[in-house]
PDB file of N, CA and C in Angstrom:
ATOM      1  N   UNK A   1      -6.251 -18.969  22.076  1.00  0.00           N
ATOM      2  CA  UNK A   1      -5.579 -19.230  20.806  1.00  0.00           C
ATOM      3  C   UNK A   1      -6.109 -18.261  19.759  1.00  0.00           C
ATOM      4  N   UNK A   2      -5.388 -17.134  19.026  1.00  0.00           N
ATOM      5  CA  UNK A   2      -5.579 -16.742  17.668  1.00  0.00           C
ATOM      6  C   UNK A   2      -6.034 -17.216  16.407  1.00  0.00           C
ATOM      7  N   UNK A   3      -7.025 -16.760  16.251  1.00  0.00           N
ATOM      8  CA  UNK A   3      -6.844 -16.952  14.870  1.00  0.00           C
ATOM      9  C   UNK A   3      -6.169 -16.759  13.480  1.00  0.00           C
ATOM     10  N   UNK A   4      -5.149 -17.575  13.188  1.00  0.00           N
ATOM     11  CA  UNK A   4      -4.226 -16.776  12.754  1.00  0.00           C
ATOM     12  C   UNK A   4      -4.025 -16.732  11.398  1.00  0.00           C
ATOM     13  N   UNK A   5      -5.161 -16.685  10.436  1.00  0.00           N
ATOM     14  CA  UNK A   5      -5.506 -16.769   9.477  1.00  0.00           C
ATOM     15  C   UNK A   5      -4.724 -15.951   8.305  1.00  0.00           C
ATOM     16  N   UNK A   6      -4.453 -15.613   7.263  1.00  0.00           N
ATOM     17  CA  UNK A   6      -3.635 -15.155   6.455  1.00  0.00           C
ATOM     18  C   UNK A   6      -4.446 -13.342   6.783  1.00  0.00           C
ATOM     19  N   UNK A   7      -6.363 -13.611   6.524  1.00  0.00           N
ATOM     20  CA  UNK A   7      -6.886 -12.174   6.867  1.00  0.00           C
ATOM     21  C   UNK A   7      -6.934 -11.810   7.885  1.00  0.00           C
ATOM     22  N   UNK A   8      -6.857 -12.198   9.390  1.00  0.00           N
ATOM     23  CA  UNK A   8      -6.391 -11.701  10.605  1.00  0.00           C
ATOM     24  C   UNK A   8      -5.370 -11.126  10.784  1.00  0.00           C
ATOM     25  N   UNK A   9      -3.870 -11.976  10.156  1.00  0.00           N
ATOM     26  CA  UNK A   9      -2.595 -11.157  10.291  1.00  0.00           C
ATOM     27  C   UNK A   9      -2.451 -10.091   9.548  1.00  0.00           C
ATOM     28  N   UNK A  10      -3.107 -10.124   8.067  1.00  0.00           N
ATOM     29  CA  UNK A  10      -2.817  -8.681   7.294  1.00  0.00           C
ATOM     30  C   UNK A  10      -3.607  -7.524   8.238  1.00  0.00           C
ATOM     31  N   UNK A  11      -5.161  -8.134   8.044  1.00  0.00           N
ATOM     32  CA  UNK A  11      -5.964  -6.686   8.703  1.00  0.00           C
ATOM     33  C   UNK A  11      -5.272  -6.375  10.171  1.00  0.00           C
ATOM     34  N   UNK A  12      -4.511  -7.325  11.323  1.00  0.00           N
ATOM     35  CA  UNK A  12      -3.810  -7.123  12.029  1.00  0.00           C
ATOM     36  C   UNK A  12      -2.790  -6.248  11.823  1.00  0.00           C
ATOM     37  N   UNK A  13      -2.158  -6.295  11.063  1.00  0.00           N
ATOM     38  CA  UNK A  13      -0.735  -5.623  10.510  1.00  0.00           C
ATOM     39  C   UNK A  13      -0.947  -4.544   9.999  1.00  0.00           C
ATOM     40  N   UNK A  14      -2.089  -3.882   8.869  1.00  0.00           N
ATOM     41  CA  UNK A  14      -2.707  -2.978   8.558  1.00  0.00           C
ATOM     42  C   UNK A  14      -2.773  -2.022   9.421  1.00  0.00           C
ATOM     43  N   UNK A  15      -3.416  -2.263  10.688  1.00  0.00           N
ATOM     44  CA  UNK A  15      -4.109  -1.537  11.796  1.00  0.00           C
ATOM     45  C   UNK A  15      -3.026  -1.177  12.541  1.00  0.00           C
ATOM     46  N   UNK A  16      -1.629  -2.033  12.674  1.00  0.00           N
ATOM     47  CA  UNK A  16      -0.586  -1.986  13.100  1.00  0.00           C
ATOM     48  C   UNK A  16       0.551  -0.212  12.235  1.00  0.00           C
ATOM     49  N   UNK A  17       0.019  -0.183  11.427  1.00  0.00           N
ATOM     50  CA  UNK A  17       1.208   0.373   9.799  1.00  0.00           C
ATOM     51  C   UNK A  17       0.188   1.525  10.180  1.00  0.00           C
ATOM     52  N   UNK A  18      -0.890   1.600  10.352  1.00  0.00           N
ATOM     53  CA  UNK A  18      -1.516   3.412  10.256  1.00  0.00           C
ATOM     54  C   UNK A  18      -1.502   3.931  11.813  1.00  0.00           C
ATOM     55  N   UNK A  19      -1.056   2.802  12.540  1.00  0.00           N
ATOM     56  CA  UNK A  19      -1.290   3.721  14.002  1.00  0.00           C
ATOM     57  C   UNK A  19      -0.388   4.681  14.198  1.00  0.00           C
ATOM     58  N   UNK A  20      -0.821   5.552  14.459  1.00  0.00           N
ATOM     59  CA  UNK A  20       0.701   6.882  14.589  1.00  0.00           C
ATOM     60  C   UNK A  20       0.733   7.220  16.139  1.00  0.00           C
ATOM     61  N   UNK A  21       0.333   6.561  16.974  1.00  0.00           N
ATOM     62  CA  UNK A  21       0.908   6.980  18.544  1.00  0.00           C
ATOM     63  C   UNK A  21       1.792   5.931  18.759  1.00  0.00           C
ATOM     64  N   UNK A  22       3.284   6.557  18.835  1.00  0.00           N
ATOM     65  CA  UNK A  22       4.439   5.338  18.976  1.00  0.00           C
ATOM     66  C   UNK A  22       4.416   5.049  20.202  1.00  0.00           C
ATOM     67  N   UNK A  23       4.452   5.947  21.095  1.00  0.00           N
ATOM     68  CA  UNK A  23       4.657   5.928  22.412  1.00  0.00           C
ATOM     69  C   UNK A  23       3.440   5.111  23.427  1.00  0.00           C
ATOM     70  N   UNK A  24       2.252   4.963  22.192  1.00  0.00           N
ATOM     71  CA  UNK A  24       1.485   3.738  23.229  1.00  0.00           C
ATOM     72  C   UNK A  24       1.559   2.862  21.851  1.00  0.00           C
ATOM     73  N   UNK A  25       2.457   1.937  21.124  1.00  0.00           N
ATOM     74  CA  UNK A  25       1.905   1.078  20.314  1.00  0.00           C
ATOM     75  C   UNK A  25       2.446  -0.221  21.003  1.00  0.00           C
ATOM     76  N   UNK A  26       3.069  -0.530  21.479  1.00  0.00           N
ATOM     77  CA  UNK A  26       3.123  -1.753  22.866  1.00  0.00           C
ATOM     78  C   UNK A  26       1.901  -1.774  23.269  1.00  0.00           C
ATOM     79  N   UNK A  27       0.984  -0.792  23.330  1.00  0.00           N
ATOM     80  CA  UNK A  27      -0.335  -1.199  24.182  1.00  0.00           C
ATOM     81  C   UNK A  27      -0.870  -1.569  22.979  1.00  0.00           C
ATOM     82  N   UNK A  28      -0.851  -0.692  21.863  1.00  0.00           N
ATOM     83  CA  UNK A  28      -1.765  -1.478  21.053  1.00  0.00           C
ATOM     84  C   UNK A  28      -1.531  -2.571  20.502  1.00  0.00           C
ATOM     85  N   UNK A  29      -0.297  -2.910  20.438  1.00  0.00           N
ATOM     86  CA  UNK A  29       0.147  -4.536  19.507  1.00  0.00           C
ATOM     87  C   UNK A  29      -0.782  -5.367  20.704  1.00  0.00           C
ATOM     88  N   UNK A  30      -0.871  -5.506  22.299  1.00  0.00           N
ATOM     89  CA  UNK A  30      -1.259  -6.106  23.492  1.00  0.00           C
ATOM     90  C   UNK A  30      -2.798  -5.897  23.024  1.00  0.00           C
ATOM     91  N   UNK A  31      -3.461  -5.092  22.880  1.00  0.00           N
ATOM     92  CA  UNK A  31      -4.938  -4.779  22.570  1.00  0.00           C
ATOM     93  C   UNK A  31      -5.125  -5.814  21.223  1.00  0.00           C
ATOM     94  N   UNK A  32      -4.801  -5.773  20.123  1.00  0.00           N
ATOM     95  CA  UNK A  32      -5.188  -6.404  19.221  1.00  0.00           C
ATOM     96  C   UNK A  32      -4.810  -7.738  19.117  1.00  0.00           C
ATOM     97  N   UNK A  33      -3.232  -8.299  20.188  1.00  0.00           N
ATOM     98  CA  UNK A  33      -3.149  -9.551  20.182  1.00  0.00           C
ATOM     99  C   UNK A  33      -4.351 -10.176  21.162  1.00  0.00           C
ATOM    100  N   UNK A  34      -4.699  -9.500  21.889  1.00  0.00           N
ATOM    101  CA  UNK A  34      -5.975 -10.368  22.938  1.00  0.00           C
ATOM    102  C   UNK A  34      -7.006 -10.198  21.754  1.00  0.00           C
ATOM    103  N   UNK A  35      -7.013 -10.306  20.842  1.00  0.00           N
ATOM    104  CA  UNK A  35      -8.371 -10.237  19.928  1.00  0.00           C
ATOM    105  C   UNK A  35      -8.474 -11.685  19.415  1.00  0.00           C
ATOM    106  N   UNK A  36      -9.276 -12.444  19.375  1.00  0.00           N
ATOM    107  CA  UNK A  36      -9.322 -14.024  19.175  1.00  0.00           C
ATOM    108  C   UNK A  36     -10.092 -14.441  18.045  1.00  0.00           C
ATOM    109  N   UNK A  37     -10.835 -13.600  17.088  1.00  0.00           N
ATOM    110  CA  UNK A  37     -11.623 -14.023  16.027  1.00  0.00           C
ATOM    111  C   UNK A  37     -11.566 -13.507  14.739  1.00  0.00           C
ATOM    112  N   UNK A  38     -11.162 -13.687  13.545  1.00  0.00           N
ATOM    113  CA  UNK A  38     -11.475 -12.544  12.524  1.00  0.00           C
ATOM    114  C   UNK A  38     -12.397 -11.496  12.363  1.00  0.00           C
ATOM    115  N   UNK A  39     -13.746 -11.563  13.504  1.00  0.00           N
ATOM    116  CA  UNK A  39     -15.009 -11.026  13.141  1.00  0.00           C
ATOM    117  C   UNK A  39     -14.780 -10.121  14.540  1.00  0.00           C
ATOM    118  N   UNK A  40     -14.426 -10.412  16.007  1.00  0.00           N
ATOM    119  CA  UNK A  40     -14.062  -9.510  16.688  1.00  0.00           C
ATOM    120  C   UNK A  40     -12.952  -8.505  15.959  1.00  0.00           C
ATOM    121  N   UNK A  41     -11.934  -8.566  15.208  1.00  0.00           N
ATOM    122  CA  UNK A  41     -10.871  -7.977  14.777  1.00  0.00           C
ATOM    123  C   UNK A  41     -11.601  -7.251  14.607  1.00  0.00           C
ATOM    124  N   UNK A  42     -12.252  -7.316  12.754  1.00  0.00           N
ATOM    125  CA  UNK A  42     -13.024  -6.323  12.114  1.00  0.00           C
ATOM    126  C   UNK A  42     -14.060  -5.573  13.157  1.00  0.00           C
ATOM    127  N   UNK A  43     -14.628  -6.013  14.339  1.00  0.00           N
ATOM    128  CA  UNK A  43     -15.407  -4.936  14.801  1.00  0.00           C
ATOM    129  C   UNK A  43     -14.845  -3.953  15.504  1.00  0.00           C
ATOM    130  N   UNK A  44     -13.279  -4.354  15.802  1.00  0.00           N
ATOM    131  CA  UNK A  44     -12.311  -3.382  16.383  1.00  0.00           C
ATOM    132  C   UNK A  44     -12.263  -2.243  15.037  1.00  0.00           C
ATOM    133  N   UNK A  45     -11.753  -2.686  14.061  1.00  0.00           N
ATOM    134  CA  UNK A  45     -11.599  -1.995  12.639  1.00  0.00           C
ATOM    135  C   UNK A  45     -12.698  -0.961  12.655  1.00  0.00           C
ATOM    136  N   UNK A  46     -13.759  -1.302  12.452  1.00  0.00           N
ATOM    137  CA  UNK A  46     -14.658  -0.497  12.215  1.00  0.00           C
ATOM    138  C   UNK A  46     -14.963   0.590  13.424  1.00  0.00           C
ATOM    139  N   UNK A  47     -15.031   0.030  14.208  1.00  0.00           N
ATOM    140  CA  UNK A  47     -15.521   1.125  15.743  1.00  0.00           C
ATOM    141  C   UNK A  47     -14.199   2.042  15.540  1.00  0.00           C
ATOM    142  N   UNK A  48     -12.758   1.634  15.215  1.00  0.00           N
ATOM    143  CA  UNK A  48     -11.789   2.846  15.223  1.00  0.00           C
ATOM    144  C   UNK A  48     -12.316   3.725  13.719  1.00  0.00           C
ATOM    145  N   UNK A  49     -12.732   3.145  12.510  1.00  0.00           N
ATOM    146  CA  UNK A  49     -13.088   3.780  11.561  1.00  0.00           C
ATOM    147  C   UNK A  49     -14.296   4.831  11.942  1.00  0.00           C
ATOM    148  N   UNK A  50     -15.226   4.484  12.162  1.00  0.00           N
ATOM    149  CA  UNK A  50     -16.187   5.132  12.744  1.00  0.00           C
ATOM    150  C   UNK A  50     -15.925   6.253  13.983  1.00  0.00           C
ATOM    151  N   UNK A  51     -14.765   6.120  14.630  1.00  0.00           N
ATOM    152  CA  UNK A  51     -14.114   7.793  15.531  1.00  0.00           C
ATOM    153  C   UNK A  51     -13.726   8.274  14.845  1.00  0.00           C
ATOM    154  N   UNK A  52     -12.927   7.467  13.923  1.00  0.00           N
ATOM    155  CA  UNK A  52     -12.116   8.437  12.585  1.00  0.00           C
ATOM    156  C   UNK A  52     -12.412   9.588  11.727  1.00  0.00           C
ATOM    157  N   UNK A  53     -13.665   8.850  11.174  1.00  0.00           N
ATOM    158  CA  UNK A  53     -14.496   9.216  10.207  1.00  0.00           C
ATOM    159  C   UNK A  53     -15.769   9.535  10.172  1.00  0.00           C
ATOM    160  N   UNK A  54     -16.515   9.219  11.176  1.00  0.00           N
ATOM    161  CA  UNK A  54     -18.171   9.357  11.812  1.00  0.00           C
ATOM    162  C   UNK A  54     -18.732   8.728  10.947  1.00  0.00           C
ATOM    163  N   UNK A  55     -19.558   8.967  10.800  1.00  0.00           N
ATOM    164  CA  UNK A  55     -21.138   8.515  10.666  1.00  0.00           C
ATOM    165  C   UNK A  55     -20.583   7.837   8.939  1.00  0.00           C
ATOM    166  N   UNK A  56     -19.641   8.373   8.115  1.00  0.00           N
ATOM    167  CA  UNK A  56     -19.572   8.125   6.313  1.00  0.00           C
ATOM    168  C   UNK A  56     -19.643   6.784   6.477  1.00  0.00           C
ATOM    169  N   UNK A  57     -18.256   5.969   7.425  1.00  0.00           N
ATOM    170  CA  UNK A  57     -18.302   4.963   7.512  1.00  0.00           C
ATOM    171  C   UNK A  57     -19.208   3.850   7.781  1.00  0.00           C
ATOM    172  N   UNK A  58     -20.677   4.201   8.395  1.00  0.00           N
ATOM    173  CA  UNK A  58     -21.696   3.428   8.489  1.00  0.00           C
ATOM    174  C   UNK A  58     -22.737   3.563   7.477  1.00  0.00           C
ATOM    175  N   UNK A  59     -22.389   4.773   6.959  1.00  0.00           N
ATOM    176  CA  UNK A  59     -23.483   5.049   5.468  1.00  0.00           C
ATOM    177  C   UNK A  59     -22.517   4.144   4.623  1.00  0.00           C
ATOM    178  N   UNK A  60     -21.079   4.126   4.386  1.00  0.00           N
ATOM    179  CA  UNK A  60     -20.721   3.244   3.284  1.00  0.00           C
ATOM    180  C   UNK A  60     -20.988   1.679   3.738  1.00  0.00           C
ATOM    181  N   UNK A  61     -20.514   1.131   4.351  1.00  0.00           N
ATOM    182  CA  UNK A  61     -21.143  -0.431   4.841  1.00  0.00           C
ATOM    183  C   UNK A  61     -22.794  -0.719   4.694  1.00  0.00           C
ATOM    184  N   UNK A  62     -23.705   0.746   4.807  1.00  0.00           N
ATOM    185  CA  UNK A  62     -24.560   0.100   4.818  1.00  0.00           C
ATOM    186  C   UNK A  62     -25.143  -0.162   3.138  1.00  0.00           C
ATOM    187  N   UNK A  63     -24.656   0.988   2.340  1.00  0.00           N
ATOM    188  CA  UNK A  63     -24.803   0.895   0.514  1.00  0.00           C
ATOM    189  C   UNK A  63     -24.123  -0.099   0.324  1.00  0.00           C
ATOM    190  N   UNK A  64     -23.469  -0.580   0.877  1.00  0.00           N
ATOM    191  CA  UNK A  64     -22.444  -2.075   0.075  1.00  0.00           C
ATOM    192  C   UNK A  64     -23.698  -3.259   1.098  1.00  0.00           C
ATOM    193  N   UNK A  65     -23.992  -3.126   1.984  1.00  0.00           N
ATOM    194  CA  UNK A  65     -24.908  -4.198   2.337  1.00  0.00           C
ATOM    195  C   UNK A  65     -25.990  -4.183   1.720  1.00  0.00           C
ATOM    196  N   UNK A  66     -27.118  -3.062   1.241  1.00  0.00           N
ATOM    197  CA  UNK A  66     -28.085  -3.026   0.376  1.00  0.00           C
ATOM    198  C   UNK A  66     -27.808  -3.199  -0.918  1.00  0.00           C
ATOM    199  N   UNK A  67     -27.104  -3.356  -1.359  1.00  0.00           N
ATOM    200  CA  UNK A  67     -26.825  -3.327  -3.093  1.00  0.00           C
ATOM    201  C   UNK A  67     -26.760  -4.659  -3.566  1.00  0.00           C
ATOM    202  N   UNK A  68     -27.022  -5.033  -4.372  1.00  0.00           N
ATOM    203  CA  UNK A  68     -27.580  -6.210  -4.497  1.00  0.00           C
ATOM    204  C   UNK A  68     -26.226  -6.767  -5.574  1.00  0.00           C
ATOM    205  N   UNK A  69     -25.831  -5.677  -5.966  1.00  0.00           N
ATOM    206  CA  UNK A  69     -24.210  -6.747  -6.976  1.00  0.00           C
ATOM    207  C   UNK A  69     -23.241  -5.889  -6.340  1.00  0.00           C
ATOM    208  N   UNK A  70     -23.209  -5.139  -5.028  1.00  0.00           N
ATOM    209  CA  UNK A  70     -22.589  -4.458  -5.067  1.00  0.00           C
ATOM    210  C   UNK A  70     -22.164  -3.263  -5.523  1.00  0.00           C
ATOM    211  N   UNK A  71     -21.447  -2.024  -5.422  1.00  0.00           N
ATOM    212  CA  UNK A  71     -20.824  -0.747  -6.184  1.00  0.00           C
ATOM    213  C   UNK A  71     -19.701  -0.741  -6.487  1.00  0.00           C
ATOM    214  N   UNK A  72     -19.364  -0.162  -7.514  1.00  0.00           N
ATOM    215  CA  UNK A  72     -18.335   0.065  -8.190  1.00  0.00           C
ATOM    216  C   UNK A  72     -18.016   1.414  -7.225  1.00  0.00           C
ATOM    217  N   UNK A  73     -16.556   2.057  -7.426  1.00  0.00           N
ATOM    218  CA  UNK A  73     -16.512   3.192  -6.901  1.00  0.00           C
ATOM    219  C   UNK A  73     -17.246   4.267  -7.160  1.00  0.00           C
ATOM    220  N   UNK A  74     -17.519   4.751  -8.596  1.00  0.00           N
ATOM    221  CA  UNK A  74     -17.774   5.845  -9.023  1.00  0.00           C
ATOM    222  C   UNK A  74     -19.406   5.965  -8.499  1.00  0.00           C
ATOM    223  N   UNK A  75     -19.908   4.544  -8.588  1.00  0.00           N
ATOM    224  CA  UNK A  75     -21.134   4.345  -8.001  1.00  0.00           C
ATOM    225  C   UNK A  75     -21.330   4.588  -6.644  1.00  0.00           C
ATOM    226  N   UNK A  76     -20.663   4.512  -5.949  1.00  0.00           N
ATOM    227  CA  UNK A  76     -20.652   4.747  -4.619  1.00  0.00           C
ATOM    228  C   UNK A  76     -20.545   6.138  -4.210  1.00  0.00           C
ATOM    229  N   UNK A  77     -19.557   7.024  -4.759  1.00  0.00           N
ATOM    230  CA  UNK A  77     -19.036   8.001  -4.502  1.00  0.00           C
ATOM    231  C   UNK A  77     -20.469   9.222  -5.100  1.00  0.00           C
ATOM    232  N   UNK A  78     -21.265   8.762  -6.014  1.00  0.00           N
ATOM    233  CA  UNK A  78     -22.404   9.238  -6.708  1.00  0.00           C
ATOM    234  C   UNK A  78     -23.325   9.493  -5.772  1.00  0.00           C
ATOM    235  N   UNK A  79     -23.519   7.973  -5.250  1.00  0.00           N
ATOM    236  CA  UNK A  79     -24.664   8.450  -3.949  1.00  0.00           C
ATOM    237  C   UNK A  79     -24.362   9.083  -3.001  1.00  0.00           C
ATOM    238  N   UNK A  80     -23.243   9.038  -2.379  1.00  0.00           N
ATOM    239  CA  UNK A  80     -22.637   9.801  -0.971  1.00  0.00           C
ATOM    240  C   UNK A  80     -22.492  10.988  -1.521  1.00  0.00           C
ATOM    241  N   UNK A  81     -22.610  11.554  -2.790  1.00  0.00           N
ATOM    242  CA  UNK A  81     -22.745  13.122  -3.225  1.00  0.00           C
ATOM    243  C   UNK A  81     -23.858  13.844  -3.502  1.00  0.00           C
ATOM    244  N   UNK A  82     -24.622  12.638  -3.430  1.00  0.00           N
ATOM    245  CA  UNK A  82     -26.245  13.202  -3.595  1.00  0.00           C
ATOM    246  C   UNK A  82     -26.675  13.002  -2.077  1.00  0.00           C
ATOM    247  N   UNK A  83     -26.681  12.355  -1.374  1.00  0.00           N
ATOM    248  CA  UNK A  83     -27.372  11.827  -0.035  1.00  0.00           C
ATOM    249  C   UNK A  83     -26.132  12.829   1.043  1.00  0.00           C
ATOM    250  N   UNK A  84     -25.214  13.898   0.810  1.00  0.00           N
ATOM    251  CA  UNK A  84     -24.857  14.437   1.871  1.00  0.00           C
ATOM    252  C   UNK A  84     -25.218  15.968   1.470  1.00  0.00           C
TER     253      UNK A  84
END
């Protein structure tokens, strides 16, 4: 059974709207419907972000996990310009 939560179906649908291989997206609608948790979803999310994008994507998750109120953008974008 799915979880079929209002944030499962968007971030579902999301992931659905940027895939650009038409010719396998039957496999992927089948790949992400066997996904059963909001928290498995997102680790699908991220592991495709992370081929995408390398390594930025684990430096940004990890400044939003250390920050203690969080970053604003400009704040964020500050450190990833000093720290690359």
């Amino acid at each position: 059974m799915h979880h079929c939560g209002v944030l499962f179906l968007k971030a579902l649908l999301e992931e659905l709207r940027i895939f650009g291989d038409y010719r396998g997206f039957t496999d992927k609608i089948k790949e992400l419907l066997s996904i059963q948790t909001v928290d498995d979803l997102f680790e699908k999310i991220f592991e495709r972000c992370e081929k995408d994008y390398g390594d930025f994507v684990k430096d940004v998750l990890v400044l939003l996990q250390v920050s203690r109120d969080g970053l604003s953008e400009s704040e964020l974008l500050e450190v990833l310009e000093t720290s690359l």
